[in-house]
N, C-alpha and C. Protein backbone atom coordinates (compact mmCIF):
# COMPACT_ATOMS: atom_id res chain seq x y z
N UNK A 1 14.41 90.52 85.17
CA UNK A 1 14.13 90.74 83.76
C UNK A 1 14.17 89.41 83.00
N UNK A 2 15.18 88.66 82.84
CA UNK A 2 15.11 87.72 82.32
C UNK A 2 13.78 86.58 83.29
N UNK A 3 13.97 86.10 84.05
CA UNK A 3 12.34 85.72 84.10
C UNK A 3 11.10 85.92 83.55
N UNK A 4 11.15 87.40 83.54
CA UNK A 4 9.94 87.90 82.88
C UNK A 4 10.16 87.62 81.57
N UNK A 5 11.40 87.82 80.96
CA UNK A 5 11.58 87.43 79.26
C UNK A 5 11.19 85.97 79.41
N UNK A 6 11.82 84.97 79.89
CA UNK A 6 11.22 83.47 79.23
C UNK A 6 9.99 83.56 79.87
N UNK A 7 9.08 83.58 80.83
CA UNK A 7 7.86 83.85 80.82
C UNK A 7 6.88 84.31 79.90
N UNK A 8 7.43 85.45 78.96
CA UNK A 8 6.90 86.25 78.08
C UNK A 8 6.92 85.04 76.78
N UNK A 9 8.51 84.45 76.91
CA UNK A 9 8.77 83.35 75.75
C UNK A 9 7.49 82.62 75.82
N UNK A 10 7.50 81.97 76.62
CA UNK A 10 6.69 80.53 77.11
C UNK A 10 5.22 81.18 76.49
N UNK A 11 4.45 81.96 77.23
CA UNK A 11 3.14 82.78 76.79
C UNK A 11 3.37 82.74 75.65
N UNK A 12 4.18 83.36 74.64
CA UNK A 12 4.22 83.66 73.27
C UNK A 12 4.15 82.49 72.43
N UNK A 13 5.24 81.44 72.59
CA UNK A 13 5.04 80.40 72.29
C UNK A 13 3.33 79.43 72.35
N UNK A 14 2.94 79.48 73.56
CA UNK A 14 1.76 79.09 73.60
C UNK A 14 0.42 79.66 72.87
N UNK A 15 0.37 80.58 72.76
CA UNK A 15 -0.14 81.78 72.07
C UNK A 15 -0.08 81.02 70.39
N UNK A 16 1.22 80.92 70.05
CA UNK A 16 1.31 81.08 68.24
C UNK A 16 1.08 79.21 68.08
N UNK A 17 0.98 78.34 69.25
CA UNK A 17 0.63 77.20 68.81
C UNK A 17 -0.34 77.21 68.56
N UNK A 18 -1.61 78.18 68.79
CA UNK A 18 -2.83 77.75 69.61
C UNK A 18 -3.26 78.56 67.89
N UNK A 19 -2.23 79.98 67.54
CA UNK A 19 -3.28 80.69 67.13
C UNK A 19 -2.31 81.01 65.98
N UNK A 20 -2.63 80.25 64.14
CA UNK A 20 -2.35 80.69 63.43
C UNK A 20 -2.01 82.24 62.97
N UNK A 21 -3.25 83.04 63.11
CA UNK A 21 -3.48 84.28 62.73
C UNK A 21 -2.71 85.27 63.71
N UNK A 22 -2.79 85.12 65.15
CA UNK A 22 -1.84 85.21 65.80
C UNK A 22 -0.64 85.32 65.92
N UNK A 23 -0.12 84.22 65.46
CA UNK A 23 1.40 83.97 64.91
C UNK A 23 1.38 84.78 63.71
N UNK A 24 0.67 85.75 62.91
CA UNK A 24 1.19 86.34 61.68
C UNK A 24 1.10 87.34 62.28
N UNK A 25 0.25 87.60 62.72
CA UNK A 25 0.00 88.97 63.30
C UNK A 25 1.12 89.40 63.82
N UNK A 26 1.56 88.62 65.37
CA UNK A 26 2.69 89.60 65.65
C UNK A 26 4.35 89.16 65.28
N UNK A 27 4.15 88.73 64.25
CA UNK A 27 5.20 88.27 63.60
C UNK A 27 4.86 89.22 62.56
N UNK A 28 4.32 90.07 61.96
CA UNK A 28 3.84 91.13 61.31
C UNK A 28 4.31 92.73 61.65
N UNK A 29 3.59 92.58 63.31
CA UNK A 29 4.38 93.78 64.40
C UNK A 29 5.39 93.70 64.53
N UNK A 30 6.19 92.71 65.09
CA UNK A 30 7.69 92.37 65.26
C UNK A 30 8.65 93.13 64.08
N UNK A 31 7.90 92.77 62.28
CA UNK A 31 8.69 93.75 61.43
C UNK A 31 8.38 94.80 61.24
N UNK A 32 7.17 95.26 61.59
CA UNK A 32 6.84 96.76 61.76
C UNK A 32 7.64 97.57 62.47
N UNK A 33 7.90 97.02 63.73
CA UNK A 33 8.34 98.00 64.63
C UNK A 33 9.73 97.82 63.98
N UNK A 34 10.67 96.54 63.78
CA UNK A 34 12.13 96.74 62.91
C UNK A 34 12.04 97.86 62.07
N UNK A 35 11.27 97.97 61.25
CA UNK A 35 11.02 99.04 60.42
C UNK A 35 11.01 100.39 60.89
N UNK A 36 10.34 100.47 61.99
CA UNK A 36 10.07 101.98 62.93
C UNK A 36 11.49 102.10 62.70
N UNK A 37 11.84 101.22 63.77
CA UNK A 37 13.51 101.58 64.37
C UNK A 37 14.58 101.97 63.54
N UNK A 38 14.53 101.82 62.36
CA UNK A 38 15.48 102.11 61.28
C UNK A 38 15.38 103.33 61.11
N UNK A 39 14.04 103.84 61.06
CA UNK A 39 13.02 105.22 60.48
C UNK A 39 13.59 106.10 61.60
N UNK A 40 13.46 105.71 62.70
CA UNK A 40 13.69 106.75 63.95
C UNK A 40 15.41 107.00 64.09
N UNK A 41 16.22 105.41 63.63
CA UNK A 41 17.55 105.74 63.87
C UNK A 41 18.07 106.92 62.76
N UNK A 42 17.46 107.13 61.54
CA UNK A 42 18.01 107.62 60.61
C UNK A 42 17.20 109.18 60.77
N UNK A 43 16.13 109.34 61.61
CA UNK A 43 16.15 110.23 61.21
C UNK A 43 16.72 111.10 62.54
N UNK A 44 17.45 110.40 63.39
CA UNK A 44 17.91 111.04 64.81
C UNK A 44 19.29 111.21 64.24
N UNK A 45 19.75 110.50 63.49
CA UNK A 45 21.32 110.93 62.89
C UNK A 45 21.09 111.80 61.99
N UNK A 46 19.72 112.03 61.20
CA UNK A 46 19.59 113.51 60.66
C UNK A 46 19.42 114.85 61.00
N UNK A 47 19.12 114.48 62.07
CA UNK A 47 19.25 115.60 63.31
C UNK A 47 20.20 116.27 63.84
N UNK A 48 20.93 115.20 64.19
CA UNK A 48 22.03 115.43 64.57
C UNK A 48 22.66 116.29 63.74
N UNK A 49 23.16 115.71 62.48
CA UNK A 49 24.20 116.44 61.51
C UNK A 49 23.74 117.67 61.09
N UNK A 50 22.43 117.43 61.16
CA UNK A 50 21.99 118.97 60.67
C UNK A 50 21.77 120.70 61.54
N UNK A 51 21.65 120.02 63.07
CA UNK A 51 21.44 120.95 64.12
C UNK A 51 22.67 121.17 64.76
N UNK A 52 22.87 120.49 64.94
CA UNK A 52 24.59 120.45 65.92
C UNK A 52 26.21 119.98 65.09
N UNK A 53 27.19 120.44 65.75
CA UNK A 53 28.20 120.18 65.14
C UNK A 53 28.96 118.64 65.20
N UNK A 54 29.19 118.17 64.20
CA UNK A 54 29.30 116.52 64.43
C UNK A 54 30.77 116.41 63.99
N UNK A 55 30.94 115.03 64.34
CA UNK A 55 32.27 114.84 63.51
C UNK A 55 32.24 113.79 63.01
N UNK A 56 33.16 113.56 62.01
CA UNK A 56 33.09 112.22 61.15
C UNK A 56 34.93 111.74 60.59
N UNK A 57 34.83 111.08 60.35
CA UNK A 57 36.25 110.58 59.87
C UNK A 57 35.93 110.70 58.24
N UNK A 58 37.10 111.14 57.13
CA UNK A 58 36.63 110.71 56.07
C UNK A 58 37.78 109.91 55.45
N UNK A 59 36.95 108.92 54.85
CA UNK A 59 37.71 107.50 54.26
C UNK A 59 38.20 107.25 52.63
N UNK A 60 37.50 108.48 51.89
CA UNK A 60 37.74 108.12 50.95
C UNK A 60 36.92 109.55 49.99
N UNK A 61 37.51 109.77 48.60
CA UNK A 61 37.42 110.65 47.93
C UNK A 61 37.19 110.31 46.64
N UNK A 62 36.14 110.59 45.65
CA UNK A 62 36.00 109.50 44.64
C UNK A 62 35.40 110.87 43.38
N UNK A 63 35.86 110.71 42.19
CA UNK A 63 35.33 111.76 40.98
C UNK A 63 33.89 111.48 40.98
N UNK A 64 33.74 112.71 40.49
CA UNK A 64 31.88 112.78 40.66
C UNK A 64 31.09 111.52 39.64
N UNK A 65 32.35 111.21 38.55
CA UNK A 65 31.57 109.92 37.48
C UNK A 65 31.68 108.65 38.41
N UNK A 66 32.31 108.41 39.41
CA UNK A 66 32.88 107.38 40.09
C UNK A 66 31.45 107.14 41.33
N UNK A 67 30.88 108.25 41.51
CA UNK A 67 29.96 108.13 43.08
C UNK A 67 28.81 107.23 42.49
N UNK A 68 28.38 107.27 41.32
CA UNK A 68 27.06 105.52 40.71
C UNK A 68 27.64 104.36 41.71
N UNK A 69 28.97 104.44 41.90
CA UNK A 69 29.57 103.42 42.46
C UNK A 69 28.92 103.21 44.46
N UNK A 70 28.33 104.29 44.38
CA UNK A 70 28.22 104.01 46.43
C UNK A 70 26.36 103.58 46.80
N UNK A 71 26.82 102.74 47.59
CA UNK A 71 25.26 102.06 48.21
C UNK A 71 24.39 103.49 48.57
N UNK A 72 23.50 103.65 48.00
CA UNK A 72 22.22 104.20 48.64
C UNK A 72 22.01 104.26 49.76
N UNK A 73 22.31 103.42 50.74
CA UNK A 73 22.03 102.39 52.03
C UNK A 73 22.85 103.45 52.99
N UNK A 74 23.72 103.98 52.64
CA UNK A 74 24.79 103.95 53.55
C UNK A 74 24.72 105.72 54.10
N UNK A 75 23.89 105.24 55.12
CA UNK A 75 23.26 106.18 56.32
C UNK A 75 24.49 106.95 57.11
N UNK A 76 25.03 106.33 57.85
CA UNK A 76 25.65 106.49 58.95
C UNK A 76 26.99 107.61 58.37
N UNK A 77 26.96 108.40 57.30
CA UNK A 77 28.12 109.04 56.75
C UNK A 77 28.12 110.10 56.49
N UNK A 78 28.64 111.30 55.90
CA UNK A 78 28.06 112.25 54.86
C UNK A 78 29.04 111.80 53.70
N UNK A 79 28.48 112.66 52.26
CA UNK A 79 29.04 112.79 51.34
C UNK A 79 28.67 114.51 51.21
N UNK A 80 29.96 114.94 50.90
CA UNK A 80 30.12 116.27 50.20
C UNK A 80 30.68 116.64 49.03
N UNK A 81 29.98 117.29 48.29
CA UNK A 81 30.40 117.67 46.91
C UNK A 81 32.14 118.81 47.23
N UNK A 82 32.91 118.29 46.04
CA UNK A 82 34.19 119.11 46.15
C UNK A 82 34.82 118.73 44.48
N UNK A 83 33.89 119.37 43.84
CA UNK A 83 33.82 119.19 42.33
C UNK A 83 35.32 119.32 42.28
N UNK A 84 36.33 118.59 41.20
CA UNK A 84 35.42 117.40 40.99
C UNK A 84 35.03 115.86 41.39
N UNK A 85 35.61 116.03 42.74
CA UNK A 85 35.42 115.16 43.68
C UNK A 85 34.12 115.11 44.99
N UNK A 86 33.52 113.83 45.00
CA UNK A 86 32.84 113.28 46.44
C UNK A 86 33.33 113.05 47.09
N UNK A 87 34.05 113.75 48.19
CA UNK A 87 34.01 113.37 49.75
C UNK A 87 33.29 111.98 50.44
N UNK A 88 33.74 111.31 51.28
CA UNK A 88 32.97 110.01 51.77
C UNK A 88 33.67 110.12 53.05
N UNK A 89 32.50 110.76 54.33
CA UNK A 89 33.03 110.74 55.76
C UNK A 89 32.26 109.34 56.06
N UNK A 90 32.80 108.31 57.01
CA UNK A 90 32.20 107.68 57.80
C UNK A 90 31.97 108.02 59.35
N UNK A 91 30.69 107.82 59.51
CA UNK A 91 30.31 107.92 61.10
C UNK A 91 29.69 108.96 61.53
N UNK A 92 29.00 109.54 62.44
CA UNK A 92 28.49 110.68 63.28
C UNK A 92 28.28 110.68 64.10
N UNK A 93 29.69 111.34 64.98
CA UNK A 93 29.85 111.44 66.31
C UNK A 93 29.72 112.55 67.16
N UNK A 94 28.81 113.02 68.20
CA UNK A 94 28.43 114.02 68.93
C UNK A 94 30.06 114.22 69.28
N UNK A 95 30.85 113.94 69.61
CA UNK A 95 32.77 113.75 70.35
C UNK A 95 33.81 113.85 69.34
N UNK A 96 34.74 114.30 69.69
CA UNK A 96 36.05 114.15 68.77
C UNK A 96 36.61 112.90 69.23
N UNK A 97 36.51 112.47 70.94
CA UNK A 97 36.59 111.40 71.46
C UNK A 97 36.59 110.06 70.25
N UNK A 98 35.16 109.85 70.20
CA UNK A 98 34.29 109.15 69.66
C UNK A 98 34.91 108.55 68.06
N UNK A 99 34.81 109.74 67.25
CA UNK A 99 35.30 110.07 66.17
C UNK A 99 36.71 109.57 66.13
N UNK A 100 37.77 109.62 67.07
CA UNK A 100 39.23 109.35 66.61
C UNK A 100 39.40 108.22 66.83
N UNK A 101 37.95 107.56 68.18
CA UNK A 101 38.69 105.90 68.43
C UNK A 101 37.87 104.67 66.83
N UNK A 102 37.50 105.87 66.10
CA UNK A 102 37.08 104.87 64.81
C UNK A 102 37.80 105.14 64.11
N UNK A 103 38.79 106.47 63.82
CA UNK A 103 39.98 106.61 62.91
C UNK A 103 40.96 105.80 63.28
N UNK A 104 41.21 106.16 64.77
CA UNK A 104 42.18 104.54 65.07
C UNK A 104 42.64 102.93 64.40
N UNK A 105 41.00 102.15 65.12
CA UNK A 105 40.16 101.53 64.17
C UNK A 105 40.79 101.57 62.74
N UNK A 106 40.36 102.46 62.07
CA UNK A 106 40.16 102.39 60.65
C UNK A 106 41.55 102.55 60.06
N UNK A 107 42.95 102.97 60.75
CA UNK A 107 44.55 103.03 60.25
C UNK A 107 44.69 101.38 60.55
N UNK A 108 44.20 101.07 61.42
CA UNK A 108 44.78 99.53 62.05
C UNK A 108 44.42 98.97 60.61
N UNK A 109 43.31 99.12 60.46
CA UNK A 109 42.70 98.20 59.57
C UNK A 109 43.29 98.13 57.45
N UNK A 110 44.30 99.68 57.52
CA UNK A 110 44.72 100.23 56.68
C UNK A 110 44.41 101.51 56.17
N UNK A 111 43.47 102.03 56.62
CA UNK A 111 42.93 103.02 55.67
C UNK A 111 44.07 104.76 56.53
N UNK A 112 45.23 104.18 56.51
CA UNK A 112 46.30 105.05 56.74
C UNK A 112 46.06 106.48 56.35
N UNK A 113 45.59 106.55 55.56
CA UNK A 113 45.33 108.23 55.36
C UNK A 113 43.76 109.15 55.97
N UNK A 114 43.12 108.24 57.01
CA UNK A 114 42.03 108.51 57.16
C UNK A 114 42.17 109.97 58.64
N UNK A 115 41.06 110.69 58.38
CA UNK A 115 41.08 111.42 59.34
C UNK A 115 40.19 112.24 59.90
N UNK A 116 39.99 112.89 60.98
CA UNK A 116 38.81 113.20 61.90
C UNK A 116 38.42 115.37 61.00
N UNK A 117 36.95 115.14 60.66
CA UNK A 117 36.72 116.51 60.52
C UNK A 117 35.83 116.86 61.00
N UNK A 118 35.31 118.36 61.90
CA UNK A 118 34.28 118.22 62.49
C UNK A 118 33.24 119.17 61.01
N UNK A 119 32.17 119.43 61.36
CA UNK A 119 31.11 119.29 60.51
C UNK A 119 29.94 120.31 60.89
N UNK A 120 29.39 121.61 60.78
CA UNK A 120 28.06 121.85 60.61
C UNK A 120 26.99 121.47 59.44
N UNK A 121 26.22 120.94 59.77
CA UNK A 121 25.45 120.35 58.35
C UNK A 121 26.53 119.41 57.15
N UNK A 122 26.45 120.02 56.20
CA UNK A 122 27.58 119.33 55.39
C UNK A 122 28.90 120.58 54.85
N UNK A 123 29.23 121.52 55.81
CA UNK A 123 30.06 122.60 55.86
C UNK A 123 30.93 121.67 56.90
N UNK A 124 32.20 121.54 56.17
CA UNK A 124 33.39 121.27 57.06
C UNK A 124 34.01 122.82 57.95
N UNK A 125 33.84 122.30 59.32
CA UNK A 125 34.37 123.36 59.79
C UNK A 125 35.88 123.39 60.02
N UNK A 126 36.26 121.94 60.14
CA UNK A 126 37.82 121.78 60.56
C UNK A 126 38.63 120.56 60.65
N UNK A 127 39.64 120.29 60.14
CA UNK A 127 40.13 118.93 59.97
C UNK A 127 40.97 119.11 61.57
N UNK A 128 41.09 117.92 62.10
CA UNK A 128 41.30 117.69 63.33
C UNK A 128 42.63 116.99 63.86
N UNK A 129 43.95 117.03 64.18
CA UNK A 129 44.94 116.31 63.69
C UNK A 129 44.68 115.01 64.68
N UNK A 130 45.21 113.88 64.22
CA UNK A 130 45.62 112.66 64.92
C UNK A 130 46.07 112.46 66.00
N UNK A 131 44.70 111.94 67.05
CA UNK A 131 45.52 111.73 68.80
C UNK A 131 45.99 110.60 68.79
């Protein structure tokens, strides 16, 4: 494999000396497909949470005037309404496994009160105690 990668280098390289338009082009594809991959990761973790039972750790609990405060961005979590509080789980893990070695993780790091719940859609089915 790696042969074939600097081989592929070398070609490529030769390729974008030779060929302006070339060099945009798949330097064009290159962010296309980054782009795919984001599209496909997010929507396979939407899948997930929505078909099967997941689990997540949640990190934090914030009043509903307080949630303006959270990135848009931030995929990898749920938020659940619990008027008059937002819920903020991090993570989505097919495992309880999975799920506790990031609560772990996440006490080391301080967040001492954090903990594992599993999840249909955005219906908590069950808080999970600390392995």
């Amino acid at each position: 494999m790696e042969v074939y990668q600097s081989g592929w280098l070398r070609f490529r390289r030769l390729i974008l000396l030779k060929s302006p338009v070339l060099k945009k082009k798949i330097n064009s594809l290159e962010e296309e497909n980054t782009e795919l991959k984001k599209i496909q990761d997010f929507y396979l973790a939407r899948n997930l949470v929505t078909s099967d039972t997941i689990y997540s750790v949640q990190t934090g609990m914030l009043t509903m005037e307080a949630t303006g405060l959270i990135s848009p961005g931030l995929a990898n979590g749920i938020f659940v309404e619990a008027h008059p509080y937002m819920k903020y789980s991090i993570g989505l893990y097919e495992t309880l496994e999975e799920a506790n070695a990031l609560r772990r993780g996440l006490v080391k790091l301080g967040f001492s009160d954090a903990f594992v719940a599993s999840y249909k859609g955005t219906t908590r089915l069950k808080i999970h105690r600390a392995e």
